[in-house]
C-alpha atoms as a PDB file:
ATOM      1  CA  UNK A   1      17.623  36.875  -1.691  1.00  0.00           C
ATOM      2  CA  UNK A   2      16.919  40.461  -2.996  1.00  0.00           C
ATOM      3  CA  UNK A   3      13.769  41.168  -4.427  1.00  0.00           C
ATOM      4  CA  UNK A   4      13.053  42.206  -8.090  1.00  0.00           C
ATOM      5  CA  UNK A   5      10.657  44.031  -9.771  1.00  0.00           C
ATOM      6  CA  UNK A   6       7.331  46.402  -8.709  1.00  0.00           C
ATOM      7  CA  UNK A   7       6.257  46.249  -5.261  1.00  0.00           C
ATOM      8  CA  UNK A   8       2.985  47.966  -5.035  1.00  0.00           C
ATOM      9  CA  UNK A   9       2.082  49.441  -1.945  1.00  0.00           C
ATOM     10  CA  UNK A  10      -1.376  48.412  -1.410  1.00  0.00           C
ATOM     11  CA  UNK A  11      -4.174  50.981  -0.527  1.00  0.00           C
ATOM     12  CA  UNK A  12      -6.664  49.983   2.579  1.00  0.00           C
ATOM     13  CA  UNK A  13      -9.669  49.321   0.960  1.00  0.00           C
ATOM     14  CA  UNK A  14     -12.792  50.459   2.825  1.00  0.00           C
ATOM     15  CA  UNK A  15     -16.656  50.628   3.045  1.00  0.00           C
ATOM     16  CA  UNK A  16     -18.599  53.957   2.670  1.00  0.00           C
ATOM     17  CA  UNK A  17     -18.729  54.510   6.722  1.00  0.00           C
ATOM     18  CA  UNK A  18     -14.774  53.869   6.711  1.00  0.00           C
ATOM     19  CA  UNK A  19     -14.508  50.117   7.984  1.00  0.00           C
ATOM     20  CA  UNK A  20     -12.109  48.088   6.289  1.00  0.00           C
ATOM     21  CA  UNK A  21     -13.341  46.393   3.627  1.00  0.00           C
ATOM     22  CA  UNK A  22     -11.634  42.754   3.325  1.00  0.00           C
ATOM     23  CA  UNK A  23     -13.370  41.679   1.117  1.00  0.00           C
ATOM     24  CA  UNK A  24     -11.581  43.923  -2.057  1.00  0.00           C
ATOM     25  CA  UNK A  25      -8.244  42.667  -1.377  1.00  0.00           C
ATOM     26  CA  UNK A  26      -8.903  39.624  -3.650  1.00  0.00           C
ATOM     27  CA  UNK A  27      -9.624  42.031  -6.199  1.00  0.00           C
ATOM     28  CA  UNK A  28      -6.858  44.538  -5.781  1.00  0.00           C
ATOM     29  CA  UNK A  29      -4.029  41.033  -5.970  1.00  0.00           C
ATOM     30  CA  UNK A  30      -5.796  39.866  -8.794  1.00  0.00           C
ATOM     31  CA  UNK A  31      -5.440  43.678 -10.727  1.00  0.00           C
ATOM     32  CA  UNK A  32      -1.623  44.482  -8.793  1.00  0.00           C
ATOM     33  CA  UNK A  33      -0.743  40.869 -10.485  1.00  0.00           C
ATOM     34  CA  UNK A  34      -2.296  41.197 -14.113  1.00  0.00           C
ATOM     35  CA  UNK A  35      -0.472  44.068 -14.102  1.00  0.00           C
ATOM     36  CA  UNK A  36       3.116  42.978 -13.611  1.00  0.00           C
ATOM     37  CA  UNK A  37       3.503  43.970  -9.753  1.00  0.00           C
ATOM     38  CA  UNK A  38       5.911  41.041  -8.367  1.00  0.00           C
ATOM     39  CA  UNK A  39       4.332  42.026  -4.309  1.00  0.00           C
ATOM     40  CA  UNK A  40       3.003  44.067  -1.967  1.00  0.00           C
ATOM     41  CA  UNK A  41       3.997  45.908   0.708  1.00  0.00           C
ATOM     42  CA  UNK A  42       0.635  46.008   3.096  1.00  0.00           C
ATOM     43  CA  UNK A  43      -0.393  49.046   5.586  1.00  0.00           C
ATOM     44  CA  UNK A  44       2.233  51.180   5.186  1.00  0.00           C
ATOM     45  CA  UNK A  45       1.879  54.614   4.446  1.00  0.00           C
ATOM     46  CA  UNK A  46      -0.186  54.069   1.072  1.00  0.00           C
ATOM     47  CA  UNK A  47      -2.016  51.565   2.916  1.00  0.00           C
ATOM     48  CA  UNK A  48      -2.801  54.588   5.762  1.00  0.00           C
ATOM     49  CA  UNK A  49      -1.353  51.804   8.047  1.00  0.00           C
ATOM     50  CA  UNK A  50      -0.997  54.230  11.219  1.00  0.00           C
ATOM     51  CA  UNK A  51      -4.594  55.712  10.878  1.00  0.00           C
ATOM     52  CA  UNK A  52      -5.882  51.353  11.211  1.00  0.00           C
ATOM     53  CA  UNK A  53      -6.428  49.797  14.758  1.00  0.00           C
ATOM     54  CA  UNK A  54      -3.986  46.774  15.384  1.00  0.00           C
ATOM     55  CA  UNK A  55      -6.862  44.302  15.076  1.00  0.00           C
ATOM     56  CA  UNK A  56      -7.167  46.009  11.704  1.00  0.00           C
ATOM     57  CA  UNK A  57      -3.933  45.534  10.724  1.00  0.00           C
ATOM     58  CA  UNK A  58      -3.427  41.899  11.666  1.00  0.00           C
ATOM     59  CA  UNK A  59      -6.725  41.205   9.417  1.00  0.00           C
ATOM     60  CA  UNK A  60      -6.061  42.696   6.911  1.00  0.00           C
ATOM     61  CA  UNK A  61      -2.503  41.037   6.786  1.00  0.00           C
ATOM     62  CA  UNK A  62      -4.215  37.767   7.070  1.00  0.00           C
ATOM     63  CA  UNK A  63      -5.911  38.178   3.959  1.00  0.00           C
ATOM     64  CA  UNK A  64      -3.922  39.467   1.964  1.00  0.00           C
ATOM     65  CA  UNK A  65      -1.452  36.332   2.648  1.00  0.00           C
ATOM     66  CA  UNK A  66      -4.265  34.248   1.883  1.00  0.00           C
ATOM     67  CA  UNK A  67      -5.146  35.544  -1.528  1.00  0.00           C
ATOM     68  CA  UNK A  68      -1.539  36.450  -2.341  1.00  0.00           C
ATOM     69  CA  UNK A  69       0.235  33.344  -1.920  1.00  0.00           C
ATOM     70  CA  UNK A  70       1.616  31.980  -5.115  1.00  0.00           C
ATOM     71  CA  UNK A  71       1.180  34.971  -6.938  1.00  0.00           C
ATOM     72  CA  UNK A  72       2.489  37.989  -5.024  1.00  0.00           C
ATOM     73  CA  UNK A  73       5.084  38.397  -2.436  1.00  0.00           C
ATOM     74  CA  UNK A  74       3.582  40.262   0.628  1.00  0.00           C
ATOM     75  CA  UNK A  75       5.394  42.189   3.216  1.00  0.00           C
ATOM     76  CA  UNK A  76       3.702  43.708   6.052  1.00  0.00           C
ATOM     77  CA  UNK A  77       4.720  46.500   7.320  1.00  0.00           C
ATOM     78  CA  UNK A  78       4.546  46.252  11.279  1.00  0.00           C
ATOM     79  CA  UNK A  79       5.632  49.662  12.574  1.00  0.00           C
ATOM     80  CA  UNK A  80       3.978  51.578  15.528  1.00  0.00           C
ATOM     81  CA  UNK A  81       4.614  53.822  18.211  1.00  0.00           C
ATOM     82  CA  UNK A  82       4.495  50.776  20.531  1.00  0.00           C
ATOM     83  CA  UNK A  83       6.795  48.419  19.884  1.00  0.00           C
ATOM     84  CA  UNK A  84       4.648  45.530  21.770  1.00  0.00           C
ATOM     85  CA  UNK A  85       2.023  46.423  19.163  1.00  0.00           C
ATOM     86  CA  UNK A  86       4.528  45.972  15.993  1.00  0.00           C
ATOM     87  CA  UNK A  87       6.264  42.549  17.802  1.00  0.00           C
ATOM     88  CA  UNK A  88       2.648  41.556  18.423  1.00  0.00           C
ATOM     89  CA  UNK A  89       2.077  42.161  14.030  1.00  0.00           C
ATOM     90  CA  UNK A  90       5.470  40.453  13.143  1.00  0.00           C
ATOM     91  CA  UNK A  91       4.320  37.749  15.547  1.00  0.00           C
ATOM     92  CA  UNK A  92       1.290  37.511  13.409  1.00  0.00           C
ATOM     93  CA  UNK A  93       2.636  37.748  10.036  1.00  0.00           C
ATOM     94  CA  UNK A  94       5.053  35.254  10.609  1.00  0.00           C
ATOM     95  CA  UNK A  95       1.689  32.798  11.409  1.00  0.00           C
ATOM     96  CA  UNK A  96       0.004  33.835   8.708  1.00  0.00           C
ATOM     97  CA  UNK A  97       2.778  33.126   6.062  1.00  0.00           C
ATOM     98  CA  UNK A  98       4.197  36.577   5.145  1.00  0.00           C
ATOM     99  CA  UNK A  99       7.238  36.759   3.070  1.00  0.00           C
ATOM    100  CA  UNK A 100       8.870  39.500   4.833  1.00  0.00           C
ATOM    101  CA  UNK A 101       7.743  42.271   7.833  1.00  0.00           C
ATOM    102  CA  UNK A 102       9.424  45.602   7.757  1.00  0.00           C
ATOM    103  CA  UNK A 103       8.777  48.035   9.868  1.00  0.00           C
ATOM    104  CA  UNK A 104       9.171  52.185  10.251  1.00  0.00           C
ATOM    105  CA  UNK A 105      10.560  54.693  13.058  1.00  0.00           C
ATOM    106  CA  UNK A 106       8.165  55.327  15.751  1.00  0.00           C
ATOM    107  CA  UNK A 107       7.321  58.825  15.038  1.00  0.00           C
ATOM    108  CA  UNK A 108       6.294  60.312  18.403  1.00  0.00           C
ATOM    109  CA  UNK A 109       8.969  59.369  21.206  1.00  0.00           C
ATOM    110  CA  UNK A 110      11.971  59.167  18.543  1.00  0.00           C
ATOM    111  CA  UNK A 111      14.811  57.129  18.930  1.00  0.00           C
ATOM    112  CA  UNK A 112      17.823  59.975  19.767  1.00  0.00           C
ATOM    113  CA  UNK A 113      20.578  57.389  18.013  1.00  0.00           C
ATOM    114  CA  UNK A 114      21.373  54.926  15.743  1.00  0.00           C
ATOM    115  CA  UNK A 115      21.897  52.201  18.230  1.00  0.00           C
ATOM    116  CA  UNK A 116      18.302  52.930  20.015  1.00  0.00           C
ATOM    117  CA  UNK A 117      16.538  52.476  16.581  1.00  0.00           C
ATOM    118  CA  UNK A 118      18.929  49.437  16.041  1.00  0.00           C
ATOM    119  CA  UNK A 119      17.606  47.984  19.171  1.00  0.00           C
ATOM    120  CA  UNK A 120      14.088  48.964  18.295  1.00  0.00           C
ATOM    121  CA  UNK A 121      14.365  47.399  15.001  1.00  0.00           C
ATOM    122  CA  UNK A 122      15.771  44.054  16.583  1.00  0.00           C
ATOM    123  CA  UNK A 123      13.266  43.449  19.253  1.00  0.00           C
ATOM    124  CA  UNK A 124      10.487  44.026  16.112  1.00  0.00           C
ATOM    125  CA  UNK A 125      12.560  41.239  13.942  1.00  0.00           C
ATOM    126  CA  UNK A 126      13.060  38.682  17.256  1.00  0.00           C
ATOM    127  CA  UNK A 127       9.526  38.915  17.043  1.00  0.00           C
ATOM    128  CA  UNK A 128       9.366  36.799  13.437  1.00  0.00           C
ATOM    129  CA  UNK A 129      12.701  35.197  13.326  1.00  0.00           C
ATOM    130  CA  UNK A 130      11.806  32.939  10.581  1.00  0.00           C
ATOM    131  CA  UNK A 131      11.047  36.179   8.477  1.00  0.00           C
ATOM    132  CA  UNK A 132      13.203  38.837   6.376  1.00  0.00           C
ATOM    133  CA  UNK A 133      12.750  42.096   8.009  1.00  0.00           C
ATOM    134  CA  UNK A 134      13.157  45.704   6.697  1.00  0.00           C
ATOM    135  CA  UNK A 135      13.690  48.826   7.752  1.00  0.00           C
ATOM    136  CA  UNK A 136      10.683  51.363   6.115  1.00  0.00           C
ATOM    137  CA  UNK A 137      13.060  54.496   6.073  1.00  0.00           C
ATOM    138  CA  UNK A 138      11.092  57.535   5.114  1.00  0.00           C
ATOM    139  CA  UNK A 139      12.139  60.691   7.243  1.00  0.00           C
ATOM    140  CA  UNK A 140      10.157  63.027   5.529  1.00  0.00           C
ATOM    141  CA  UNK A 141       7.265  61.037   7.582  1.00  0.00           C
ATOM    142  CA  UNK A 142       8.793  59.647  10.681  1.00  0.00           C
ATOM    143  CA  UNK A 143      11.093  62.652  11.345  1.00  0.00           C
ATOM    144  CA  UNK A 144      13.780  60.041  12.168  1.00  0.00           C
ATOM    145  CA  UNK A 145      16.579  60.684   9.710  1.00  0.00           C
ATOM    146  CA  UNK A 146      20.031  58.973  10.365  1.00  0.00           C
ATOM    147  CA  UNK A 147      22.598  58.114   7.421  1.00  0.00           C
ATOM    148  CA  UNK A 148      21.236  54.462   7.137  1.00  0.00           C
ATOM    149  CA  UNK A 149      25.026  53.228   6.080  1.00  0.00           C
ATOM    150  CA  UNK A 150      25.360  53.611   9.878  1.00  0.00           C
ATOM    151  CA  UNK A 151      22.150  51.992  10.467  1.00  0.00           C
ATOM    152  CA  UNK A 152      23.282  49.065   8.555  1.00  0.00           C
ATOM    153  CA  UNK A 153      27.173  49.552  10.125  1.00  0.00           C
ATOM    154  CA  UNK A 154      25.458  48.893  13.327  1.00  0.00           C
ATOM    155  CA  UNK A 155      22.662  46.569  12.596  1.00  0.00           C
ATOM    156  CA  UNK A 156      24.404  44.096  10.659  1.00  0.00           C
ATOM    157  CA  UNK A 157      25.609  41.994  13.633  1.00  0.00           C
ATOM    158  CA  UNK A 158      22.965  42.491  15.855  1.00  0.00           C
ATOM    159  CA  UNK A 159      19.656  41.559  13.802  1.00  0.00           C
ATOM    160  CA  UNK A 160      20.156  37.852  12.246  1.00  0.00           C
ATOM    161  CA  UNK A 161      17.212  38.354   9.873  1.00  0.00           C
ATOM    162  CA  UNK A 162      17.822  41.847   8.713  1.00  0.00           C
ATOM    163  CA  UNK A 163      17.322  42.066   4.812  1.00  0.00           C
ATOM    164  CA  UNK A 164      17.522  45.417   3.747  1.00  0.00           C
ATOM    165  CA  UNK A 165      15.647  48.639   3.731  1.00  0.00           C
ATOM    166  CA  UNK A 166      12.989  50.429   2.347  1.00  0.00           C
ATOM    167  CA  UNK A 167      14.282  53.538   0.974  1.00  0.00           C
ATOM    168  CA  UNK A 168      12.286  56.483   1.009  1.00  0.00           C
ATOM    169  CA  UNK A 169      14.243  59.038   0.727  1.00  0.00           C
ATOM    170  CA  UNK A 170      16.566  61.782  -1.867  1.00  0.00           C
ATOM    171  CA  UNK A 171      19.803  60.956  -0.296  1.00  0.00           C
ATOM    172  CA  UNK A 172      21.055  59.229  -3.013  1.00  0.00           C
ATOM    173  CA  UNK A 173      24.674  58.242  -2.097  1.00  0.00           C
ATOM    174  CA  UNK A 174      23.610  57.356   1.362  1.00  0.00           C
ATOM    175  CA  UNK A 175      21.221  55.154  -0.651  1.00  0.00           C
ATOM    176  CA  UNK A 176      24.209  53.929  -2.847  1.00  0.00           C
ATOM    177  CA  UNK A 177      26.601  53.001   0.036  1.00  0.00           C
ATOM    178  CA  UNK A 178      23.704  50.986   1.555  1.00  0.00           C
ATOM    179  CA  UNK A 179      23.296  48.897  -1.804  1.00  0.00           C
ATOM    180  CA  UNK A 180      27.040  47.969  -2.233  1.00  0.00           C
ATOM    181  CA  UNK A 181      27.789  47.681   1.486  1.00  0.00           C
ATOM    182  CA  UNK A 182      29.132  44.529   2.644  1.00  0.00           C
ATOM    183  CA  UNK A 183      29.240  43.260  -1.014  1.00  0.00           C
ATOM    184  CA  UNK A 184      25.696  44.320  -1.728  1.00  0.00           C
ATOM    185  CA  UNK A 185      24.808  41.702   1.001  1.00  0.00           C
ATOM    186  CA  UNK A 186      21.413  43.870   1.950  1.00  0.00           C
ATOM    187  CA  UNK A 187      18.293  44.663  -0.690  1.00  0.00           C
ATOM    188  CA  UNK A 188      18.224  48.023  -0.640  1.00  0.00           C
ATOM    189  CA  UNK A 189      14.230  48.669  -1.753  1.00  0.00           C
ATOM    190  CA  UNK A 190      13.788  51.952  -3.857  1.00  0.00           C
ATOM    191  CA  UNK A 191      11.018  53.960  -2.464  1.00  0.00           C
ATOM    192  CA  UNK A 192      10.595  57.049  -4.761  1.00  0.00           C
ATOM    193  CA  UNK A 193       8.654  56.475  -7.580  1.00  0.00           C
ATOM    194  CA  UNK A 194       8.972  59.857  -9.402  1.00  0.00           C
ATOM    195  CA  UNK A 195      12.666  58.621  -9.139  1.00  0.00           C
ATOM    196  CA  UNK A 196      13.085  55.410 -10.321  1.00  0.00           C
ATOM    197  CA  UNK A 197      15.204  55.321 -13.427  1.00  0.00           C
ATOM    198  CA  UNK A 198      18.075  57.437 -10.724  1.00  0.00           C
ATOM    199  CA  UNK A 199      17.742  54.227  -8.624  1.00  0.00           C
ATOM    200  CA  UNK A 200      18.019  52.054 -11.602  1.00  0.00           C
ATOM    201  CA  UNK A 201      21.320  53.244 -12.609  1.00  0.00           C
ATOM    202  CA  UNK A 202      22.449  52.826  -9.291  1.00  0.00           C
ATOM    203  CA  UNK A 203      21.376  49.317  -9.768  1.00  0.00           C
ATOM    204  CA  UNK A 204      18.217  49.291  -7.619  1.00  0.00           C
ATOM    205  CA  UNK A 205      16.676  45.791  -8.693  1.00  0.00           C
ATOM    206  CA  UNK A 206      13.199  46.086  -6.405  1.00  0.00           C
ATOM    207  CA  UNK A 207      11.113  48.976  -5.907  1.00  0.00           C
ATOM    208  CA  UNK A 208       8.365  49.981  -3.448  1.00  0.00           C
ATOM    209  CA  UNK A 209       6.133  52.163  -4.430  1.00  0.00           C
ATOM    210  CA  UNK A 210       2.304  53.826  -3.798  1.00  0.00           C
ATOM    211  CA  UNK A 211       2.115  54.606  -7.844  1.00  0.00           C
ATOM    212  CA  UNK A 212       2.566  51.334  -9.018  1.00  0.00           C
ATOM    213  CA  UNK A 213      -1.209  50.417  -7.886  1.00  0.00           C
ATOM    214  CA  UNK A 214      -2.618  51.997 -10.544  1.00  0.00           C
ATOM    215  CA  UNK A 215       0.049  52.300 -13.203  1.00  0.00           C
ATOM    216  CA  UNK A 216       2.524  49.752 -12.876  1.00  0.00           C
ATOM    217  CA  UNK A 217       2.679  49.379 -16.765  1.00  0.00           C
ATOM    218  CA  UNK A 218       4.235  52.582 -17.406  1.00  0.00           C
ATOM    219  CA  UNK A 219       6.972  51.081 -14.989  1.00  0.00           C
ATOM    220  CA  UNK A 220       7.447  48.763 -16.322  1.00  0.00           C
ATOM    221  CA  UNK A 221       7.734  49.705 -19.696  1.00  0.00           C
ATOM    222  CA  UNK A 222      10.336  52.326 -18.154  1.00  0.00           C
ATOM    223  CA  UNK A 223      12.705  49.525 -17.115  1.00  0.00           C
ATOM    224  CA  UNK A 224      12.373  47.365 -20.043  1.00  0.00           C
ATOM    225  CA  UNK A 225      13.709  50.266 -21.631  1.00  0.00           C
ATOM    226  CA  UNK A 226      16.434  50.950 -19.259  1.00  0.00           C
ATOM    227  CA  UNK A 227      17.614  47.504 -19.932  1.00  0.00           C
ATOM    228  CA  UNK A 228      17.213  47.530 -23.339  1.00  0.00           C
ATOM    229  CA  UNK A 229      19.627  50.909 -22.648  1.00  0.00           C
ATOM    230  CA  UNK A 230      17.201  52.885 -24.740  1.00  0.00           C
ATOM    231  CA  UNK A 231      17.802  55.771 -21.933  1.00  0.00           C
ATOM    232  CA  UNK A 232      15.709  58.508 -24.158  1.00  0.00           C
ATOM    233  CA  UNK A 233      12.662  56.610 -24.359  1.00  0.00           C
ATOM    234  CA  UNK A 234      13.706  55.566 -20.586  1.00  0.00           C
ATOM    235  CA  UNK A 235      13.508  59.184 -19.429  1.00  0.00           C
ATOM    236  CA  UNK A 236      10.299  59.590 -21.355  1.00  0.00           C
ATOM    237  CA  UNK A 237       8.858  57.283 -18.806  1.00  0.00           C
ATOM    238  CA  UNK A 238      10.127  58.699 -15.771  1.00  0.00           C
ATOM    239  CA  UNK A 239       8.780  62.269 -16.979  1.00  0.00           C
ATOM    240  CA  UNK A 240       5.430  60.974 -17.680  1.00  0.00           C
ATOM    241  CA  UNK A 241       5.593  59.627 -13.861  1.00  0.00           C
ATOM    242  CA  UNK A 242       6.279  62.854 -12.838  1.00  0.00           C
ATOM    243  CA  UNK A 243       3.574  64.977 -14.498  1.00  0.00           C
ATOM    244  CA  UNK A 244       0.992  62.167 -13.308  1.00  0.00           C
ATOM    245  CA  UNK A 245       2.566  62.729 -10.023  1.00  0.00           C
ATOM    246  CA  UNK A 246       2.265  66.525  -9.668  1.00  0.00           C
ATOM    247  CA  UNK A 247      -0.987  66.028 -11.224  1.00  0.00           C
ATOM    248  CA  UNK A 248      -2.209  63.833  -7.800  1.00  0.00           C
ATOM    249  CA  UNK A 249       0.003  66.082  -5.885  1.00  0.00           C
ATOM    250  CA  UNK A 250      -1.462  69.302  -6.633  1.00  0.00           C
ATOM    251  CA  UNK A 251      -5.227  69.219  -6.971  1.00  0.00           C
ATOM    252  CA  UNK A 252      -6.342  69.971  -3.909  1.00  0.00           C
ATOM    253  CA  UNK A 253      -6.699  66.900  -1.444  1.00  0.00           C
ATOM    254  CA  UNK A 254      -4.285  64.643  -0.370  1.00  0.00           C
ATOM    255  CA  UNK A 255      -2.367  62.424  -2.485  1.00  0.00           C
ATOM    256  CA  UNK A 256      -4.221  59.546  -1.152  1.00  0.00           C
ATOM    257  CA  UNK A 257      -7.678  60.674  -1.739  1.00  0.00           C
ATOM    258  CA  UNK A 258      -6.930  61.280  -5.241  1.00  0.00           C
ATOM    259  CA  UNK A 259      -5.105  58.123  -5.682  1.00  0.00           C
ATOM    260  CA  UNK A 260      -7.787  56.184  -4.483  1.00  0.00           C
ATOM    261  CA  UNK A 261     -10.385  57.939  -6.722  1.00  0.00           C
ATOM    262  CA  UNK A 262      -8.114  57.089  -9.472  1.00  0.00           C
ATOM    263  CA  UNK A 263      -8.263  53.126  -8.494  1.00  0.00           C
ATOM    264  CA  UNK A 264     -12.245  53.515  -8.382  1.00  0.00           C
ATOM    265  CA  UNK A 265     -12.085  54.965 -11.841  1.00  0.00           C
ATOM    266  CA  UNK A 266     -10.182  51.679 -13.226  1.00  0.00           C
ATOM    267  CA  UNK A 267     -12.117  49.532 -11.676  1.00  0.00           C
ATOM    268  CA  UNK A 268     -11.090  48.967  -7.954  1.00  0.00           C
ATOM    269  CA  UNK A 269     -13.258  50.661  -5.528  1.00  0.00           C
ATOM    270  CA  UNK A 270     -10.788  51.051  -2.431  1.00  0.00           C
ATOM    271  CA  UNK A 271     -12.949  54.108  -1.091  1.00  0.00           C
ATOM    272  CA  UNK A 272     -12.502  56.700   1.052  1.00  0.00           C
ATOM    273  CA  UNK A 273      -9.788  58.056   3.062  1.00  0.00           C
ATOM    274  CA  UNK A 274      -9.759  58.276   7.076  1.00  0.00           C
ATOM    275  CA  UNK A 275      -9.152  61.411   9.089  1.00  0.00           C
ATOM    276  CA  UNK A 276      -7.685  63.163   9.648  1.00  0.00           C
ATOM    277  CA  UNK A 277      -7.279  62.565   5.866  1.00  0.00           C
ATOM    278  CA  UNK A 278      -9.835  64.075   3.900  1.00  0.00           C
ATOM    279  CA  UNK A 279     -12.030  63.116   0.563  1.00  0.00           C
ATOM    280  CA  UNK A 280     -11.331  64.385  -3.145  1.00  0.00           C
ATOM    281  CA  UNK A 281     -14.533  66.409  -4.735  1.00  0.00           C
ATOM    282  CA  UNK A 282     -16.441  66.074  -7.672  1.00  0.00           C
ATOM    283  CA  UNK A 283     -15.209  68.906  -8.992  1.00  0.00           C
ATOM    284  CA  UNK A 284     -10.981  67.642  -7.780  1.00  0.00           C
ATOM    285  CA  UNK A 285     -11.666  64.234  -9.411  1.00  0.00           C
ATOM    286  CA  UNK A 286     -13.422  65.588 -13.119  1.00  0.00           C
ATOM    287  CA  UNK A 287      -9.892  68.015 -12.994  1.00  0.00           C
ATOM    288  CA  UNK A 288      -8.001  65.264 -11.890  1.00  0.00           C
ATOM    289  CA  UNK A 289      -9.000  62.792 -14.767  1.00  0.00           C
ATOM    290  CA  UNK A 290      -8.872  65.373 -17.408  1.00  0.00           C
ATOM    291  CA  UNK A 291      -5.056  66.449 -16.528  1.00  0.00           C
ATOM    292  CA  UNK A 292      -4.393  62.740 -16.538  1.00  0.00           C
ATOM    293  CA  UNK A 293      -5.864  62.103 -19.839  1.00  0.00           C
ATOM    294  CA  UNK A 294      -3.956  65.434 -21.243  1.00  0.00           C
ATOM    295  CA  UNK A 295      -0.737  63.872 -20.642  1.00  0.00           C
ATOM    296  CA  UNK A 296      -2.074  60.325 -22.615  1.00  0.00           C
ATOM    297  CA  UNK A 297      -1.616  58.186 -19.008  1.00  0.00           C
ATOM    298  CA  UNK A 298      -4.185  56.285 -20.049  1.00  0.00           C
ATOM    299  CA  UNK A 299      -2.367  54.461 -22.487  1.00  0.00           C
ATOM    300  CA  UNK A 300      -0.057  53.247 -19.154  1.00  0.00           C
ATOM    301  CA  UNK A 301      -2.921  52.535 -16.629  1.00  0.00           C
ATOM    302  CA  UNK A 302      -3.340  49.202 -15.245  1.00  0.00           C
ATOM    303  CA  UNK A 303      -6.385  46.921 -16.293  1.00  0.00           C
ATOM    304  CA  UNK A 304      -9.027  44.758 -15.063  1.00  0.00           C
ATOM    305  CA  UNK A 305      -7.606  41.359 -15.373  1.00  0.00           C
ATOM    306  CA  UNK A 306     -10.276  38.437 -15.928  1.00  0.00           C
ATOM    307  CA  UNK A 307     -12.580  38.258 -12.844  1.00  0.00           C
ATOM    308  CA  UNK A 308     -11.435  35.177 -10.806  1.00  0.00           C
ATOM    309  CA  UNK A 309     -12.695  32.700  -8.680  1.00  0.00           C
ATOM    310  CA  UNK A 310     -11.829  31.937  -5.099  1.00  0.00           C
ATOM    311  CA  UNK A 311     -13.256  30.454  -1.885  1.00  0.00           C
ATOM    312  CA  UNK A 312     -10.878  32.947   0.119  1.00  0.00           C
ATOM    313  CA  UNK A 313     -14.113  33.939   2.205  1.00  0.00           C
ATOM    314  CA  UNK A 314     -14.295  30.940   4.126  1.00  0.00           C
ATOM    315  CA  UNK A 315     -11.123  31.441   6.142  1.00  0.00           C
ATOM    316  CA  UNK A 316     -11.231  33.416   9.209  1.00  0.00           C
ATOM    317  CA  UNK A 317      -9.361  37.002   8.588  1.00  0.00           C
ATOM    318  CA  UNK A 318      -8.596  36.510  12.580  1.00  0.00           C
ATOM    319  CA  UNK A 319      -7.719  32.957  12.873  1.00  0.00           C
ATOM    320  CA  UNK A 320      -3.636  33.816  12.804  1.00  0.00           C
ATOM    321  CA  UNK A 321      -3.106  30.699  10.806  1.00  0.00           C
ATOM    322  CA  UNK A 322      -3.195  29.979   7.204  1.00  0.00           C
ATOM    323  CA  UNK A 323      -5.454  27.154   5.972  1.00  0.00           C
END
């Protein structure tokens, strides 16, 4: 089954002195789902996955299947350096009642071919059998870079649970001859925001993404125009993305720090960022939100949904299993 819709990439909430902070990520599914996001894809690069212990990780995923189910689908991204670390999180995930794992290059040792990241990638999804998994490509982090037609060439009859890929990346007809390979038989995720309406022409039907946190309506007002073929007003969309974008992109601090302030601002405190990340200024943030509100984005911000109610805090974030 290939996914539809917004798949927010969840920030990792966390406390003042930089401990995770569980307890937000009943708020942030409650705002990603008011908001028209159809899942989540948890601790990947958004969710400053890599900078988070394991034990971290496999919390973290715990909850969020807990508050999620029902309402969101969650994927967890499992990739490491250590591949006994990400079969020990796919293990996990599966437990816990994930949807999907998916899982990125390691980024240190690299794999030197195709077929070593194939085999990488298959001892990950042996790990959670019962589960979808995805491969998170996004070279411009991991440094690992193969065509991913030949990924797929090579994977498909060697990984029985392989769904697709997350696709990070510009290559757009390597990212087309993944979608319509083997009769479009593989959900080929589109990972650049600032780039969606390309993907949708392509016919890109799910989309990953670290922008739809905080303004998933402007997304999704962009498609319902695509498919209403109004392709002017479509494009008007995908330009406002952009400016908001270079806005977070060029104030600064990193993307994340700003995108995080931005959540704070509408309502969702996820905090700060870890190092070697570093934390937006008073001075970045007032710039920030001005050059945001120049450009009318508030109009196409996500909002509080009604507060809910939930006894999610009486389950164990390390118990493995859900209730």
């Amino acid at each position: 089954m290939h996914l539809e819709g917004l798949i927010a990439a969840p920030f990792t909430a966390m406390k003042a002195d930089r401990s995770i902070n569980l307890d937000m990520i009943e708020k942030q599914a409650a705002f990603y789902a008011a908001n028209g996001v159809a899942g989540v894809f948890v601790c990947g690069t958004t969710g400053e996955g890599l900078l988070l212990t394991v034990q971290e990780r496999l919390d973290i995923a715990d909850v969020w299947c807990q508050v999620a189910l029902g309402t969101l689908k969650v994927i967890v991204h499992v990739g490491e350096n250590s591949v006994d670390a990400c079969c020990q999180m796919a293990a996990r995930a599966q437990r816990a009642g994930a949807y999907a794992v998916g899982a990125m290059a390691p980024n240190f040792f690299r794999p030197a071919t195709v077929e070593v990241l194939v085999d990488y990638c298959a001892e990950i999804a042996a790990s959670a059998p019962k589960l979808p998994f995805y491969y998170y490509h996004m070279p411009s982090m991991t440094g690992v870079n193969f065509a991913m037609i030949d990924f797929l060439k090579k994977a498909s009859g060697r990984i029985p649970n392989l769904a697709g890929i997350k696709y990070t990346y510009e290559d757009m007809m390597d990212y087309q001859l993944c979608r319509v390979f083997e009769d479009g038989r593989y959900d080929i995720l589109f990972g650049r925001d600032e780039m969606l309406l390309c993907g949708l022409v392509l016919g890109t039907r799910g989309a990953v993404g670290s922008t739809y946190n905080f303004a998933a309506p402007l997304y999704c007002r962009l498609i319902d125009e695509f498919r209403k073929e109004h392709l002017d007003k479509a494009r008007q969309y995908q330009l406002l993305s952009m400016q908001m974008i270079k806005i977070l992109a060029t104030i600064g601090c990193p993307f994340l720090s700003a995108s995080k302030a931005l959540m704070k601002y509408l309502g969702v405190d996820c905090g700060p960022v870890r190092l070697p990340l570093t934390d937006i200024s008073a001075a970045q943030f007032d710039s920030m939100i001005a050059r945001l509100e120049q450009i009318g984005l508030s109009d196409f911000c996500s909002r509080q949904p009604a507060p809910v109610q939930s006894d999610v805090k009486r389950y164990s974030p390390v118990s493995g299993v859900r209730p």
